[in-house]
C-alpha atoms as a PDB file:
ATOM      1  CA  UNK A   1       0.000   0.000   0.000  1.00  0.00           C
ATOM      2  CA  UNK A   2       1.315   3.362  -1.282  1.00  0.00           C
ATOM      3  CA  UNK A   3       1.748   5.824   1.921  1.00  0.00           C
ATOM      4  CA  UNK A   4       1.360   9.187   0.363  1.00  0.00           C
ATOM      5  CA  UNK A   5       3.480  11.200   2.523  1.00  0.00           C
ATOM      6  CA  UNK A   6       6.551   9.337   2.011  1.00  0.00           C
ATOM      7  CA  UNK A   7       8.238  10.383  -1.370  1.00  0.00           C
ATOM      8  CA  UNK A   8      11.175   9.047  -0.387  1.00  0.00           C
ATOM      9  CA  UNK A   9       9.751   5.617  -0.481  1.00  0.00           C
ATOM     10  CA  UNK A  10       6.649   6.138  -3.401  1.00  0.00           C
ATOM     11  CA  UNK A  11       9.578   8.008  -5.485  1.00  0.00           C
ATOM     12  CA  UNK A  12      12.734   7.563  -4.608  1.00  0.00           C
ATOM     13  CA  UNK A  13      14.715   9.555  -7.657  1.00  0.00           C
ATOM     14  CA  UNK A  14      11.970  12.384  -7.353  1.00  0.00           C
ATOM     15  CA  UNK A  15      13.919  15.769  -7.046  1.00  0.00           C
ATOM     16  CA  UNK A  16      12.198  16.108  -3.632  1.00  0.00           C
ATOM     17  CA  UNK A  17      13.102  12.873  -2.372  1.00  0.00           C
ATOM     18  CA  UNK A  18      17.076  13.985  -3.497  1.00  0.00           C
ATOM     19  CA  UNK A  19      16.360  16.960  -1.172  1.00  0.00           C
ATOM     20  CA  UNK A  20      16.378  14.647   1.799  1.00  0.00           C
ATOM     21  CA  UNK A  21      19.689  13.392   1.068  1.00  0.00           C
ATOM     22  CA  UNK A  22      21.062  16.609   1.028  1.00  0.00           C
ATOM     23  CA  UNK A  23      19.083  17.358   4.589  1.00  0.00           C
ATOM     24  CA  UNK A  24      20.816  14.343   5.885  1.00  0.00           C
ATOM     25  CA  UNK A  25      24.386  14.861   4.831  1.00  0.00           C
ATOM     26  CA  UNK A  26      23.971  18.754   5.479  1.00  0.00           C
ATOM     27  CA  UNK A  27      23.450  17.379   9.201  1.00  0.00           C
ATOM     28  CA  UNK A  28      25.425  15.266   9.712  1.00  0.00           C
ATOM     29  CA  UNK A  29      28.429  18.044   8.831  1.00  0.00           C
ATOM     30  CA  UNK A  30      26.562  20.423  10.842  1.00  0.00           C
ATOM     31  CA  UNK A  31      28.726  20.128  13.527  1.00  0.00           C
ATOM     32  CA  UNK A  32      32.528  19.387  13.752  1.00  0.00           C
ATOM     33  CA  UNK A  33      33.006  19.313  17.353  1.00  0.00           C
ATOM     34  CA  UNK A  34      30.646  17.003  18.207  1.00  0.00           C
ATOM     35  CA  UNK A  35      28.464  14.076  16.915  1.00  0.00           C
ATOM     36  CA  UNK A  36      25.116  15.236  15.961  1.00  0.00           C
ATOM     37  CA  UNK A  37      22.738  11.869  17.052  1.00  0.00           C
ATOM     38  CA  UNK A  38      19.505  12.687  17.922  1.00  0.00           C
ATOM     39  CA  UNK A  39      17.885  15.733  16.347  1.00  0.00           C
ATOM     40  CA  UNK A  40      14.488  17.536  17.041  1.00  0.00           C
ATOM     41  CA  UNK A  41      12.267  18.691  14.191  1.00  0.00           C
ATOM     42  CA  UNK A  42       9.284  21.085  14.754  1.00  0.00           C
ATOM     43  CA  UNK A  43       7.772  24.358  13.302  1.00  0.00           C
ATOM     44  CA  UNK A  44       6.151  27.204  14.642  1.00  0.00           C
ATOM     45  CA  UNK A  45       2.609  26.944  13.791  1.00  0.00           C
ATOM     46  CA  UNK A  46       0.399  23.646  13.055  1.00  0.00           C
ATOM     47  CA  UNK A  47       0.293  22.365   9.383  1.00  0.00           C
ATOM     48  CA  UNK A  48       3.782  23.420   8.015  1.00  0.00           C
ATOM     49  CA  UNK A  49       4.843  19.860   6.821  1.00  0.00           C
ATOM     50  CA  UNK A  50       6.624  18.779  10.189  1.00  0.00           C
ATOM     51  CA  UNK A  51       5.953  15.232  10.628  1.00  0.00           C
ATOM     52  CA  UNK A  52       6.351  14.673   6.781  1.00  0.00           C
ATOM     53  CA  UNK A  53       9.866  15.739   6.812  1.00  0.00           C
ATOM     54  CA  UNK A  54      10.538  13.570   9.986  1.00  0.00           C
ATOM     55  CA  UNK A  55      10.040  10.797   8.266  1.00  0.00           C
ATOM     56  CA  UNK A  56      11.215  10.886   5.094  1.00  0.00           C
ATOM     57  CA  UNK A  57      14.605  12.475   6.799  1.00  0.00           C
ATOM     58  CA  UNK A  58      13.975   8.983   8.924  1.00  0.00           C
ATOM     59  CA  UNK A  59      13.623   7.107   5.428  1.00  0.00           C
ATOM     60  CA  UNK A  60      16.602   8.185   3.871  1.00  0.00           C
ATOM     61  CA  UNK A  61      18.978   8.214   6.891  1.00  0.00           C
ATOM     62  CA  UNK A  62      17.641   4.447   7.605  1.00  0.00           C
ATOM     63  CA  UNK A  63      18.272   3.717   4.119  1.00  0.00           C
ATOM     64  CA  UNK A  64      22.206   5.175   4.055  1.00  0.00           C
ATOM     65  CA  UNK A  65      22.697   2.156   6.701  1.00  0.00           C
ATOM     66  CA  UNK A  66      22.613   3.323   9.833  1.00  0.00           C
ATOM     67  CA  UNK A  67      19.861   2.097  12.468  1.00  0.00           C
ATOM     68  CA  UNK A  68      17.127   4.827  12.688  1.00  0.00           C
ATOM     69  CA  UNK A  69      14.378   5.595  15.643  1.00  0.00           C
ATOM     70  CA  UNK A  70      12.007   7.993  14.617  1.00  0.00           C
ATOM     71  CA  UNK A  71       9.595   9.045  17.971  1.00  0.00           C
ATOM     72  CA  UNK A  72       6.248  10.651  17.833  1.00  0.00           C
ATOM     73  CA  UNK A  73       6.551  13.213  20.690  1.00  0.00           C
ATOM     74  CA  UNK A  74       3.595  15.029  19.788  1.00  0.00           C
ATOM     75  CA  UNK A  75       1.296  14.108  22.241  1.00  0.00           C
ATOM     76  CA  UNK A  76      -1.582  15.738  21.606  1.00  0.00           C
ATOM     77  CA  UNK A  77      -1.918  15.541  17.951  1.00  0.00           C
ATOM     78  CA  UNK A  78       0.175  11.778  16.932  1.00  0.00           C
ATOM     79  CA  UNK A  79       0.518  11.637  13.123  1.00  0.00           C
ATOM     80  CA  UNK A  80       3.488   9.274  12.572  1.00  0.00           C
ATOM     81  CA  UNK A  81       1.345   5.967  13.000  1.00  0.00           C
ATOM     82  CA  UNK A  82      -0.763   7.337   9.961  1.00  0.00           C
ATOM     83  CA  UNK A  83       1.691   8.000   7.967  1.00  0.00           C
ATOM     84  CA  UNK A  84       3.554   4.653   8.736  1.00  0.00           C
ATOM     85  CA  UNK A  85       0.066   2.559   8.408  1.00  0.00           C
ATOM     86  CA  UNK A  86       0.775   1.705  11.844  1.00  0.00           C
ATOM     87  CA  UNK A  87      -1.122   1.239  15.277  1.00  0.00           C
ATOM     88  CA  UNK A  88      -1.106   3.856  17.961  1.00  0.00           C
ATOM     89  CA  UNK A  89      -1.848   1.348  21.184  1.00  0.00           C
ATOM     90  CA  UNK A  90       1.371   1.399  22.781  1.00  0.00           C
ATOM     91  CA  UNK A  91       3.963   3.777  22.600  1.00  0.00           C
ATOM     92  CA  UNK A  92       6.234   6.562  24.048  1.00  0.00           C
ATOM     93  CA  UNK A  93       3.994   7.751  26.913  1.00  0.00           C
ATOM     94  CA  UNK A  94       3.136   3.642  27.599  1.00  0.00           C
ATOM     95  CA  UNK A  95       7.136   3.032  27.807  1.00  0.00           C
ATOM     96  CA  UNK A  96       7.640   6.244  30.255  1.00  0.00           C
ATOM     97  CA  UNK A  97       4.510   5.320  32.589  1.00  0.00           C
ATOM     98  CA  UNK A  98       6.400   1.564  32.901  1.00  0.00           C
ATOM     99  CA  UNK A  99       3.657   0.628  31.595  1.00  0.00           C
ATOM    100  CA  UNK A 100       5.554  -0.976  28.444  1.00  0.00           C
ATOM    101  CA  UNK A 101       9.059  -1.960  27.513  1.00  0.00           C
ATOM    102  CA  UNK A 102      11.110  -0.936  24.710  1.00  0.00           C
ATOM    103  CA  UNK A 103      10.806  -3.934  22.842  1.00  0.00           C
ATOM    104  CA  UNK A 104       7.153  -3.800  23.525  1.00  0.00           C
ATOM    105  CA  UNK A 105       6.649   0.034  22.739  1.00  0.00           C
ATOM    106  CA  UNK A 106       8.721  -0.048  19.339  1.00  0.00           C
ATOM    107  CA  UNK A 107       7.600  -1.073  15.902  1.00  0.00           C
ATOM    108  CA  UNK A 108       9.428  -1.792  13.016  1.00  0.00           C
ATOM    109  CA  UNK A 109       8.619   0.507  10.319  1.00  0.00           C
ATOM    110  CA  UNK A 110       8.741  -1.798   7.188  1.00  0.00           C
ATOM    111  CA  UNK A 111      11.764  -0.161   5.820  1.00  0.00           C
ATOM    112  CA  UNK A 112      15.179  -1.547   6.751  1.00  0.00           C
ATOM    113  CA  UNK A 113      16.727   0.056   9.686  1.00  0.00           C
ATOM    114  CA  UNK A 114      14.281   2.227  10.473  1.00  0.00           C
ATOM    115  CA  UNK A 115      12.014   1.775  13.840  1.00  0.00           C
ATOM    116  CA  UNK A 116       9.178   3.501  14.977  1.00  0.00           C
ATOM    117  CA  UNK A 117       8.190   4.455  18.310  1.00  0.00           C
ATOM    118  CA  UNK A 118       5.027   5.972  17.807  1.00  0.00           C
ATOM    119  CA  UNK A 119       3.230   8.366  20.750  1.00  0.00           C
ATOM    120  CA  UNK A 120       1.145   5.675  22.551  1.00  0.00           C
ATOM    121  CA  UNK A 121      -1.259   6.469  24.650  1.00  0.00           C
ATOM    122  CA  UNK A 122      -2.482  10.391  24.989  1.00  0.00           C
ATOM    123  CA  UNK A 123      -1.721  10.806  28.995  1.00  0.00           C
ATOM    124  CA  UNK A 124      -3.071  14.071  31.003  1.00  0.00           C
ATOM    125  CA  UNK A 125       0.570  15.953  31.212  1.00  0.00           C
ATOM    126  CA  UNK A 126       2.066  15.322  28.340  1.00  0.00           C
ATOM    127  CA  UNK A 127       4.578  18.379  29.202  1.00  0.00           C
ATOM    128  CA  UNK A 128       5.357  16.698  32.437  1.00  0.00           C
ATOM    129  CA  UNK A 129       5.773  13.721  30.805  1.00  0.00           C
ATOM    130  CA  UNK A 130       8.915  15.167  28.132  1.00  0.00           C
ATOM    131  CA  UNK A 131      10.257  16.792  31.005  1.00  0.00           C
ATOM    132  CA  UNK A 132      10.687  14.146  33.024  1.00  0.00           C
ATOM    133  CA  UNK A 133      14.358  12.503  34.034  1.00  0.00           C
ATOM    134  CA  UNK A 134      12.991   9.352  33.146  1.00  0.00           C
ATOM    135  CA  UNK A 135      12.324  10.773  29.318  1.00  0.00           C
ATOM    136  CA  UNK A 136      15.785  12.466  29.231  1.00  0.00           C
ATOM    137  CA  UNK A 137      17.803   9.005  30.654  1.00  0.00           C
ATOM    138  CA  UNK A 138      15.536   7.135  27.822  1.00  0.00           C
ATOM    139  CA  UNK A 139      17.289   9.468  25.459  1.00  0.00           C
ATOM    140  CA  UNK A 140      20.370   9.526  26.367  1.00  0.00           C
ATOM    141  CA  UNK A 141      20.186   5.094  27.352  1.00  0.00           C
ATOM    142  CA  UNK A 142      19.176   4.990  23.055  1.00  0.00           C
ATOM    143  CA  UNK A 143      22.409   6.558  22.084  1.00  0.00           C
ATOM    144  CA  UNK A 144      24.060   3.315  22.849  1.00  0.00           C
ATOM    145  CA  UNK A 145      21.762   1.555  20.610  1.00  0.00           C
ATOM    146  CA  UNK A 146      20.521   3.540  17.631  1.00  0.00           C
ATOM    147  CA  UNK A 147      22.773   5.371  15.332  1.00  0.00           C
ATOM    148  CA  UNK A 148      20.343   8.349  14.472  1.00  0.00           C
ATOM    149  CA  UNK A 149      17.258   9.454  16.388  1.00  0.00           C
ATOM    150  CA  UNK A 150      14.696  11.850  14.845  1.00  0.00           C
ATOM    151  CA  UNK A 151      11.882  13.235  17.197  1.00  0.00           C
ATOM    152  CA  UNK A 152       8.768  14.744  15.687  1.00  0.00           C
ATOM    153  CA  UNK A 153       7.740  17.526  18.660  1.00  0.00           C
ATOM    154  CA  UNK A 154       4.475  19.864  18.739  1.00  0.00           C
ATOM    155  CA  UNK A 155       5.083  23.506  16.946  1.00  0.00           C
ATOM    156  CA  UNK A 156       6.708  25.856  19.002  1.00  0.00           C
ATOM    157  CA  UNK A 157       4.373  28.752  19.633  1.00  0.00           C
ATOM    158  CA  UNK A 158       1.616  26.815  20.598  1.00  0.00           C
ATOM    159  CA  UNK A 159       3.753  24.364  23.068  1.00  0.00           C
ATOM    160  CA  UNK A 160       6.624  23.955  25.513  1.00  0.00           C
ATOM    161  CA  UNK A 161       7.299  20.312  24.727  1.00  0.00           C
ATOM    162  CA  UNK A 162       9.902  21.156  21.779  1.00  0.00           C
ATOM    163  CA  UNK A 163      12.012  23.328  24.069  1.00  0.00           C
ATOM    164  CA  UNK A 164      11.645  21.037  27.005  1.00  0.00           C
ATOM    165  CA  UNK A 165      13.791  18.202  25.038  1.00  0.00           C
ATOM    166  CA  UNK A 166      16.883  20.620  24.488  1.00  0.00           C
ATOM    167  CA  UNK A 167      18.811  19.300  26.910  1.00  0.00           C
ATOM    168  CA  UNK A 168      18.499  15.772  25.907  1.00  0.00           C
ATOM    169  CA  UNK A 169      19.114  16.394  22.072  1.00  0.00           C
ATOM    170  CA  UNK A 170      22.241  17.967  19.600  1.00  0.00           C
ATOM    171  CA  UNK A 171      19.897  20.414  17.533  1.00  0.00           C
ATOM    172  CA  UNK A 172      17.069  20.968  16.105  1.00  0.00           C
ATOM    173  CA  UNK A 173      15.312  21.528  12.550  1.00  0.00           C
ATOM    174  CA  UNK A 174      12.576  24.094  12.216  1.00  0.00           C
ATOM    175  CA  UNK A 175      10.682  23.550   9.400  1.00  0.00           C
ATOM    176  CA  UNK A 176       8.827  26.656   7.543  1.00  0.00           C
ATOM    177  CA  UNK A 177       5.884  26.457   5.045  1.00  0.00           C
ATOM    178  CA  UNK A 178       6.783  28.283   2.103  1.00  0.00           C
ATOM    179  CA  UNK A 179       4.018  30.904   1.727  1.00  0.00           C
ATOM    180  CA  UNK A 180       1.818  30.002   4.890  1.00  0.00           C
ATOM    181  CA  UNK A 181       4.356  30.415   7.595  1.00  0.00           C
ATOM    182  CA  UNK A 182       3.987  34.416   9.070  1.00  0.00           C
ATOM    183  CA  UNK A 183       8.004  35.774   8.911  1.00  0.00           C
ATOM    184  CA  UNK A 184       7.388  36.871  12.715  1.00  0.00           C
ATOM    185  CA  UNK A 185       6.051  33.505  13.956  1.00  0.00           C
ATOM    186  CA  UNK A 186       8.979  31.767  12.519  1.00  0.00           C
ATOM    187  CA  UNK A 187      11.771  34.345  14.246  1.00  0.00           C
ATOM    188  CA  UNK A 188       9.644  34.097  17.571  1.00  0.00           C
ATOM    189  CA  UNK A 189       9.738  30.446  17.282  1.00  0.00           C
ATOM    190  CA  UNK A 190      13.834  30.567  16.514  1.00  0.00           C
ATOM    191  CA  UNK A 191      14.461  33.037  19.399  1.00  0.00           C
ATOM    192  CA  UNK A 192      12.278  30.601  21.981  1.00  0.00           C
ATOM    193  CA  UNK A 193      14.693  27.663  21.219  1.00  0.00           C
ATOM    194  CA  UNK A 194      17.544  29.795  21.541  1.00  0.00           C
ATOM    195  CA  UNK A 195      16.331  31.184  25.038  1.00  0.00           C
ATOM    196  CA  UNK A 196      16.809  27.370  26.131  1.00  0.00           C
ATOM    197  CA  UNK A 197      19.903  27.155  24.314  1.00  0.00           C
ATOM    198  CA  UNK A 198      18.688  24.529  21.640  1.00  0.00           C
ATOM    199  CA  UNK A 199      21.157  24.059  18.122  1.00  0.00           C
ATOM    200  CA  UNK A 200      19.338  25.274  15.674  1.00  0.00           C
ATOM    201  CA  UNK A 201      20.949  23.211  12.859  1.00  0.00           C
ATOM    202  CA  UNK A 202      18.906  24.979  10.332  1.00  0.00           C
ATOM    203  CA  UNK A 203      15.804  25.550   8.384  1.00  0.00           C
ATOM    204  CA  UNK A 204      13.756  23.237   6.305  1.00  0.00           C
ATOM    205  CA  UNK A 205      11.999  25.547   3.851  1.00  0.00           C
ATOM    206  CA  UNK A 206       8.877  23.039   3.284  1.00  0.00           C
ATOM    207  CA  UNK A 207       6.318  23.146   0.598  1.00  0.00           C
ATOM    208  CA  UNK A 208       7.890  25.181  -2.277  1.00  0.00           C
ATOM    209  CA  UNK A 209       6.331  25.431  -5.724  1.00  0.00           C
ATOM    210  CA  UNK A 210       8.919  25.383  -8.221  1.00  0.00           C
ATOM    211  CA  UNK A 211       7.879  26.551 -11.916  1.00  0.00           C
ATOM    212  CA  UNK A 212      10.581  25.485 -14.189  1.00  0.00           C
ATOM    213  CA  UNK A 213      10.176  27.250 -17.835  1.00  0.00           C
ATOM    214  CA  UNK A 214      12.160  27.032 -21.020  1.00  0.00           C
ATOM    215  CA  UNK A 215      15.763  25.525 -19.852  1.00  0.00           C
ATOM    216  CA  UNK A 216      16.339  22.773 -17.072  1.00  0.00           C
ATOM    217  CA  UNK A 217      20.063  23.892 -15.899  1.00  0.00           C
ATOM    218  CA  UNK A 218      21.236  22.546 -12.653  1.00  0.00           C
ATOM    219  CA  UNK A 219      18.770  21.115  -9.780  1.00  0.00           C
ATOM    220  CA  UNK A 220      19.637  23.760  -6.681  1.00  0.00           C
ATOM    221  CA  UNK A 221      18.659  22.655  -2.931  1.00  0.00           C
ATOM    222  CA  UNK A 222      18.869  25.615  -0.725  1.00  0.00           C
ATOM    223  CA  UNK A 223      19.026  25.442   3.318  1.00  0.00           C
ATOM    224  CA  UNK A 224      20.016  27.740   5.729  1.00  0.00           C
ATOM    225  CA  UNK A 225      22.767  26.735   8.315  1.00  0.00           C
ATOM    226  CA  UNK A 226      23.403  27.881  11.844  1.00  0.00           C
ATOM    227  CA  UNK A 227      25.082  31.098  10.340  1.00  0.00           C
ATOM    228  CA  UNK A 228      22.319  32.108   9.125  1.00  0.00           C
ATOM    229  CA  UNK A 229      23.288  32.241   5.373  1.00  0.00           C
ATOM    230  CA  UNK A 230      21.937  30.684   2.775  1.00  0.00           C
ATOM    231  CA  UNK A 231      23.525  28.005   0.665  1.00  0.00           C
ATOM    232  CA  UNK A 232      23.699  26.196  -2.631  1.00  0.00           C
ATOM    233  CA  UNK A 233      24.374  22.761  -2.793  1.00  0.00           C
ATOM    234  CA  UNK A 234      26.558  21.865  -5.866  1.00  0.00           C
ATOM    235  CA  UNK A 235      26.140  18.346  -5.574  1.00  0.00           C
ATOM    236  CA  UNK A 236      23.262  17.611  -8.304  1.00  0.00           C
ATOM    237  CA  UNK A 237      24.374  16.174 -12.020  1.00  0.00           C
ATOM    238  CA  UNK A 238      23.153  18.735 -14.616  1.00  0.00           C
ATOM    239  CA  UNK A 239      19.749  17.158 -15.456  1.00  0.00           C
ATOM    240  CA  UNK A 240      18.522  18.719 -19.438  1.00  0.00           C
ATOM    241  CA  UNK A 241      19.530  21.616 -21.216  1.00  0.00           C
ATOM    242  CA  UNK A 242      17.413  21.412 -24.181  1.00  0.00           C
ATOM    243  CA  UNK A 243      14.699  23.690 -24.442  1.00  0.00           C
ATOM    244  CA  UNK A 244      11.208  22.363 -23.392  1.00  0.00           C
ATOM    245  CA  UNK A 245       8.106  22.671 -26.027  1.00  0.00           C
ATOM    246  CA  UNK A 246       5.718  25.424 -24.864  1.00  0.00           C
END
């Protein structure tokens, strides 16, 4: 069964899908110093593409070899089990509660190396719950065992949970609708991770139309890195340079 949100998986050589590879090695470069493992991804307002992003970044970092947990941390509105075609019985809040283990609580997404832990059942404090020690030794107990963890957190104007996991995670991605995201509400959502001192590894500019006219040249991904600049990524073959029939 085709799951619509994943392009990575539905069309793998899609332009789009490419973009995620870029995502992926542009993090894992994004830091010299020190090894950048588990990585938060949110936005600043509902509907900018978030969880979509999550997982194909998941996808594509699963599918470079190493072993991948993406978590559903968004509590109050779970969306990774949909998008997965997976159940939502047991999950993160089961395995904090003790009501669950981690063999119990995790699924295996259907791709290789890639799990899923998805949000389980919705609890009454799920704020409480993320800032918990028992959530931040869970984090820190899976960097013995996963290579790359991805967690999908609630946007970050309308909740605390995103800047409640910065101490338990090497940066985060904020993720921008191109043409619905307000400019403000995405430079109030970058200054409240930096008042908690979160790594913003950079911005996913989500949701851009592209109108390509007359000449294909070069296929350019853009990002924007912790400095704030923006950047072209060279890496793409030239695709067609003859002119297309109008």
């Amino acid at each position: 069964m085709e799951k619509p949100d994943l392009i990575t998986v539905n069309n793998p050589k899609a332009p789009t899908a490419e973009a995620y590879r870029t995502l992926r090695t542009n993090i894992q470069f994004s830091s010299i110093d020190k090894k950048v493992q588990v990585v938060c991804i949110t936005s600043s307002g509902p509907g900018e593409g978030k969880s979509t992003v999550s997982s194909n970044l998941a996808v594509v970092t699963a599918e470079s070899g190493k072993k991948t947990l993406l978590i559903d941390c968004d509590q109050r509105k779970s969306r990774l089990h949909k998008i997965f075609g997976l159940s939502n019985t047991v999950g993160l809040s089961d395995l904090l509660a003790g009501e669950a283990s981690f063999t119990e609580a995790v699924q295996k997404s259907g791709i290789d190396n890639l799990l899923l832990l998805t949000a389980g059942t919705k609890p009454p404090n799920p704020s409480e719950l993320l800032a918990s020690s028992k959530m931040k030794n869970f984090i820190n107990s899976l960097r013995e065992k996963i290579d790359f963890i991805i967690i999908d957190t609630p946007p970050v104007l309308m909740l605390t949970d995103a800047q409640l996991l910065a101490g338990s995670t090497d940066g985060y991605l904020l993720v921008v609708s191109s043409g619905e995201a307000d400019r403000d509400a995405a430079a109030k959502a970058k200054e409240l991770l930096e008042k908690v001192n979160a790594k913003i590894l950079g911005v996913v500019l989500n949701k851009l139309k592209v109108s390509e006219k007359g000449y294909y040249g070069y296929y350019q991904h853009y990002y924007y890195g912790v400095d704030g600049e923006k950047h072209k990524d060279k890496s793409y073959k030239k695709l067609n340079k003859k002119k297309l029939p109008t």
